[in-house]
Protein backbone atom coordinates (compact mmCIF):
# COMPACT_ATOMS: atom_id res chain seq x y z
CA UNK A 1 6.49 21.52 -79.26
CA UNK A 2 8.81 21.45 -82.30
CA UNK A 3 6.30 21.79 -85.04
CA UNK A 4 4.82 24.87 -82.90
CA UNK A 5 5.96 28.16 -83.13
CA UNK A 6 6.49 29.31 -79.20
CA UNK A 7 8.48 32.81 -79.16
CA UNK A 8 11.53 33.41 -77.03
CA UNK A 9 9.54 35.38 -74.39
CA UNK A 10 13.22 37.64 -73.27
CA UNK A 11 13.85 38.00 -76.90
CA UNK A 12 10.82 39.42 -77.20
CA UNK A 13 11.37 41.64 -74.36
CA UNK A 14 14.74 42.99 -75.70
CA UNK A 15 13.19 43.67 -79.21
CA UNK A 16 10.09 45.37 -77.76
CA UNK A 17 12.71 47.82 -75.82
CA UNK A 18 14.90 48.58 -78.47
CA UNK A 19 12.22 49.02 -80.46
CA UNK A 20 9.29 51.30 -78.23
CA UNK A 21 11.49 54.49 -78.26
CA UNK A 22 11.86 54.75 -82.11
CA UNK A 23 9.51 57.74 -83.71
CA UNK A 24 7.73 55.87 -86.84
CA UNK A 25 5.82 57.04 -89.14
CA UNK A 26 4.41 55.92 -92.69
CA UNK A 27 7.81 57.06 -94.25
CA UNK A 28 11.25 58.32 -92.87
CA UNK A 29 14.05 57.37 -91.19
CA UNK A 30 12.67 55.64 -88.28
CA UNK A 31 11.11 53.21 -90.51
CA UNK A 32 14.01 52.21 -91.78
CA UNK A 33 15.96 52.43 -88.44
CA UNK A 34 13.44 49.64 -87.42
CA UNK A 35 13.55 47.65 -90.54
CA UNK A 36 17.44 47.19 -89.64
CA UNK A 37 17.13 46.39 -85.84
CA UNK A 38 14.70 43.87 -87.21
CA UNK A 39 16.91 42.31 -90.14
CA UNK A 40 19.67 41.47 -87.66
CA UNK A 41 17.18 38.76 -86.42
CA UNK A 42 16.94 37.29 -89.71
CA UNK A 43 17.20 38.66 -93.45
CA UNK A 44 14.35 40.20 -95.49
CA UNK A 45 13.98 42.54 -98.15
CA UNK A 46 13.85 45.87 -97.52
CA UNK A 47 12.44 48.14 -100.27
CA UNK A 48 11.93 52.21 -101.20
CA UNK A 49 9.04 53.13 -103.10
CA UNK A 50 9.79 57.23 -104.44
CA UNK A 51 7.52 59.85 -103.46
CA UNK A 52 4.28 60.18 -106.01
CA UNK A 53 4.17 56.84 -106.84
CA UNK A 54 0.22 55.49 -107.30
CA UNK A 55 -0.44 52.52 -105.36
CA UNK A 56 -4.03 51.75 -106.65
CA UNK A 57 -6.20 54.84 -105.49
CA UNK A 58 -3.43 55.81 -103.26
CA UNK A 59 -0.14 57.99 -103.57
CA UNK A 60 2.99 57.67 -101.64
CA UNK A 61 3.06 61.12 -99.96
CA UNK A 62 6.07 63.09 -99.00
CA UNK A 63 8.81 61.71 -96.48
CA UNK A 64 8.78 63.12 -93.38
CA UNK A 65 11.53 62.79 -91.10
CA UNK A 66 11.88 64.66 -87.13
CA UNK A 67 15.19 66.04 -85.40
CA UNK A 68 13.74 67.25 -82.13
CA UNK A 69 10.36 69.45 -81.35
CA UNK A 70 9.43 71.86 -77.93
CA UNK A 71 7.42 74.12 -76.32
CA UNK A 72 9.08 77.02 -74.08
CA UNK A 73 7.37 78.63 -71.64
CA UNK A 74 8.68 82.75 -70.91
CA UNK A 75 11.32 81.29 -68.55
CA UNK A 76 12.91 78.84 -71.15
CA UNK A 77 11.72 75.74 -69.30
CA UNK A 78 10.37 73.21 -71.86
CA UNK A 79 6.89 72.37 -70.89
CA UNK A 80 6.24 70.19 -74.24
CA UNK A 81 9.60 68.36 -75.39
CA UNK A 82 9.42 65.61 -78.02
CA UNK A 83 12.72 64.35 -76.40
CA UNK A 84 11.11 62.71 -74.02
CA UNK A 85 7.78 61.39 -75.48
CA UNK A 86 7.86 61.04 -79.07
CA UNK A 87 3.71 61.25 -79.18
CA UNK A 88 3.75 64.60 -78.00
CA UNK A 89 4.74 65.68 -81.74
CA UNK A 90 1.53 65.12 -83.75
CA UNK A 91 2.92 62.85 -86.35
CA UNK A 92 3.88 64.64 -90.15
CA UNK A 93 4.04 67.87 -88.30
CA UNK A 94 5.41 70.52 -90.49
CA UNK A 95 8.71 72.74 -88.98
CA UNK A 96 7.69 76.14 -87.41
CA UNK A 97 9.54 77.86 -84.93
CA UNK A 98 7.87 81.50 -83.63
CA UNK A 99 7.08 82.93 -80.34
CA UNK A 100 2.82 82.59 -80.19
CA UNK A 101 0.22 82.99 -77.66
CA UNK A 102 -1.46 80.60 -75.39
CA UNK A 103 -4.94 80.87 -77.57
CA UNK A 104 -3.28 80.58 -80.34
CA UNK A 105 -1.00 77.62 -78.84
CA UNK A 106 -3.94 75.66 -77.75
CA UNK A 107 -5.59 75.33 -81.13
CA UNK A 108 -2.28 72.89 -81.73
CA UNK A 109 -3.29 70.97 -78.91
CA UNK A 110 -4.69 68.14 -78.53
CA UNK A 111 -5.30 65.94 -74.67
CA UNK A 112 -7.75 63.18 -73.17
CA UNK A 113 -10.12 65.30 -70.74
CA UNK A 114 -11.70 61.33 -69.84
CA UNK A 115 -8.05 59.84 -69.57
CA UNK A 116 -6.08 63.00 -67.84
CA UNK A 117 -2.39 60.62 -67.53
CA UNK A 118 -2.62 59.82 -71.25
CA UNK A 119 -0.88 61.21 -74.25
CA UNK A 120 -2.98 61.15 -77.41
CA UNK A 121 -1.68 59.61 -80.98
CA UNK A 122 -2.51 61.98 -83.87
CA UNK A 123 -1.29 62.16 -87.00
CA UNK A 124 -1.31 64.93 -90.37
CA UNK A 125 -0.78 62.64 -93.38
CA UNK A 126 -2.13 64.44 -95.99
CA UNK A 127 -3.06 68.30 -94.24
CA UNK A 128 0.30 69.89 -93.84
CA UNK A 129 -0.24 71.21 -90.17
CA UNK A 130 1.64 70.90 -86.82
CA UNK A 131 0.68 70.45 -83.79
CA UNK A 132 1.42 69.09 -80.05
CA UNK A 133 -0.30 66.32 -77.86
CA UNK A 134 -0.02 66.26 -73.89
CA UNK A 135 -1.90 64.48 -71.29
CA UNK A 136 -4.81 66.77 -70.18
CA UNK A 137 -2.96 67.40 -66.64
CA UNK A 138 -0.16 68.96 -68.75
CA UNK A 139 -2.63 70.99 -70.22
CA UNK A 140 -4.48 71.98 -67.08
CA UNK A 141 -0.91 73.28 -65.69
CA UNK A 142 0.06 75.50 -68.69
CA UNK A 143 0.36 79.14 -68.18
CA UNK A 144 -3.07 80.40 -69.98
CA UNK A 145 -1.69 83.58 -69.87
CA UNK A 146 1.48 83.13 -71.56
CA UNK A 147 3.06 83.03 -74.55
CA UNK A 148 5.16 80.40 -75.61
CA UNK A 149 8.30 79.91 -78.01
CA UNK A 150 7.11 76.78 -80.94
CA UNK A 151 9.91 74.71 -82.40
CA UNK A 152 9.37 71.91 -84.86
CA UNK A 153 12.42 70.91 -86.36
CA UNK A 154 11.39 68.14 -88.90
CA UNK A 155 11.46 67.85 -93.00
CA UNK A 156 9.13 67.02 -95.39
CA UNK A 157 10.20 66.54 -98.88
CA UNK A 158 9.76 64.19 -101.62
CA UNK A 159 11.55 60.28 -100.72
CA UNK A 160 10.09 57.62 -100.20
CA UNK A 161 8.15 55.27 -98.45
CA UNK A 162 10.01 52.18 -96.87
CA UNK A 163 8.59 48.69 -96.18
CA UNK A 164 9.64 45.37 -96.09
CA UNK A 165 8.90 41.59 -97.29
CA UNK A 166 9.93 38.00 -97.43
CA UNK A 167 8.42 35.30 -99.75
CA UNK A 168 9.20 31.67 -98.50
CA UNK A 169 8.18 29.41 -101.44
CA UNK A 170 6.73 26.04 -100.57
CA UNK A 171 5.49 23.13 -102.43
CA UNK A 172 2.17 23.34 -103.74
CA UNK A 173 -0.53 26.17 -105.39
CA UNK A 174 -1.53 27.92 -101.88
CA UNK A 175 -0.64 30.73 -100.85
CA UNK A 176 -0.92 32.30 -97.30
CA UNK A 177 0.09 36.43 -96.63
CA UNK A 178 1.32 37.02 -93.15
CA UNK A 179 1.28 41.48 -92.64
CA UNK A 180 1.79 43.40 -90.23
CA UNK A 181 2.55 47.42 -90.21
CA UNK A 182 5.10 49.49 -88.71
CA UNK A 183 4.18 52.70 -88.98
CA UNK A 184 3.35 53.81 -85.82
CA UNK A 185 5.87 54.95 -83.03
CA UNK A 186 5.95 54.36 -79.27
CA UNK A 187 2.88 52.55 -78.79
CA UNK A 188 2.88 48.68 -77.74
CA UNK A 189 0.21 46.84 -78.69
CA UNK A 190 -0.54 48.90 -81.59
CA UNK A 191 1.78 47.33 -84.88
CA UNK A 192 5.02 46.95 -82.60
CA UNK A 193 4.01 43.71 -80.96
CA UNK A 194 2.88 43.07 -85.09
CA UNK A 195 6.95 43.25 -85.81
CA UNK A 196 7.81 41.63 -83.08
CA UNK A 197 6.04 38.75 -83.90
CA UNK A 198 6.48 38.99 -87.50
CA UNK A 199 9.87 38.55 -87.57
CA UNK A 200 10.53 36.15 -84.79
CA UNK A 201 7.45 34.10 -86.54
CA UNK A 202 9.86 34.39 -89.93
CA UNK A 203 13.19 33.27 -88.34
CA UNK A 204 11.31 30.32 -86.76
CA UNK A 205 9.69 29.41 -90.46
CA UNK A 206 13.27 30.23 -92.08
CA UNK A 207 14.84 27.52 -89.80
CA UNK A 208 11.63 24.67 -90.17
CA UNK A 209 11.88 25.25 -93.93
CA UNK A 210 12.08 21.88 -95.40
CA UNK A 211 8.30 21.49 -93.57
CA UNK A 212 6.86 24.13 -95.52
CA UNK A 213 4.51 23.42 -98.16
CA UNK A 214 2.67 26.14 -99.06
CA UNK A 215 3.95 29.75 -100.21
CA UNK A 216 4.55 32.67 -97.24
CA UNK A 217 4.59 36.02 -98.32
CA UNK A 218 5.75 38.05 -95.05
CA UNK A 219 4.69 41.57 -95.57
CA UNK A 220 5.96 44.76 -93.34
CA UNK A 221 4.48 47.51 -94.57
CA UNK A 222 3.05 51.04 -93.26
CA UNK A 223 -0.55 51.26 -92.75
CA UNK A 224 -2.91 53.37 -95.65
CA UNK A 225 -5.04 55.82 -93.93
């Protein structure tokens, strides 16, 4: 099994908790607060590329960064709170904080009517917006007769958009590209196992060096949508 790259299955474990909680997106702090958690296994470079920038028929939007997001109900209990699920903030949400009414409240929402327990992912990359996603049995319970206090206390400014790489050079012409993305937050199997894997797969190929013979480029990077 030495020539075989077989994962430390508690490591993984430990890095998949640490990890989970984290609110990603394609730019912003929690990026990078991943990209170190993930350097302490092994080094890699990390790099900033500045707001505006074309990449091909793309452009590095604005960098978006969340402190905390709710949804009060008339009695000041929070009904939505980003605090404890960071998916019930659709993703790039712009701040707002005003007292609104249920009608106008549920045109922010967003739920699963064919999976009631589940919390949709949704994201506004390039439509500045804001909005909220709950399991539909959240939604079912809310007060439709309410109104409700909104607070989205996030940024979005010009930055930059954070990624990371690592080329391992080998012997002869071939190349092989090993990517993953991290720009999603608390979801598993969608890009987090991806850095899990990526760097434990990079600190195994770091250490078995001298038996490389081709070229690794090791590519972190957010996902283009």
């Amino acid at each position: 099994m030495d020539g075989i790259f077989v994962p430390d299955i508690q490591q993984v474990s430990n890095l998949l908790r640490e990890l989970f909680p984290i609110c990603r997106s394609i730019t912003g702090n929690g990026v990078r607060k991943t990209l170190a958690i993930l350097r302490e296994i092994t080094n890699f470079e990390i790099l900033e590329i500045p707001t505006g920038t074309i990449c091909y028929d793309w452009s590095i939007p604005k960098e978006w960064n969340v402190n905390d997001a709710y949804v009060k109900d008339q009695s000041g209990n929070k009904v939505i709170d980003f605090q404890k699920n960071n998916l019930h903030l659709k993703n790039y949400s712009i701040p707002i904080q005003k007292i609104i009414s249920f009608e106008e409240l549920e045109s922010h929402l967003d739920t699963l009517p064919d999976m009631p327990d589940a919390i949709p992912y949704r994201t506004s990359y390039y439509k500045e917006d804001w909005g909220f996603c709950i399991s539909h049995n959240q939604y079912v319970n809310l007060d439709k007769y309410a109104t409700y206090e909104v607070v989205i206390d996030t940024s979005l400014k010009n930055g930059s958009l954070t990624y990371g790489q690592k080329i391992v050079k080998g012997e002869s012409k071939f190349e092989f590209l090993i990517s993953t993305y991290c720009c999603h937050p608390s979801l598993a199997n969608d890009n987090l196992s991806g850095m899990v894997l990526w760097i434990l797969l990079l600190h195994w190929i770091k250490q078995k060096k001298e038996n490389i013979v081709i070229d690794l480029l090791l590519y972190l990077k957010q996902l283009e949508q």
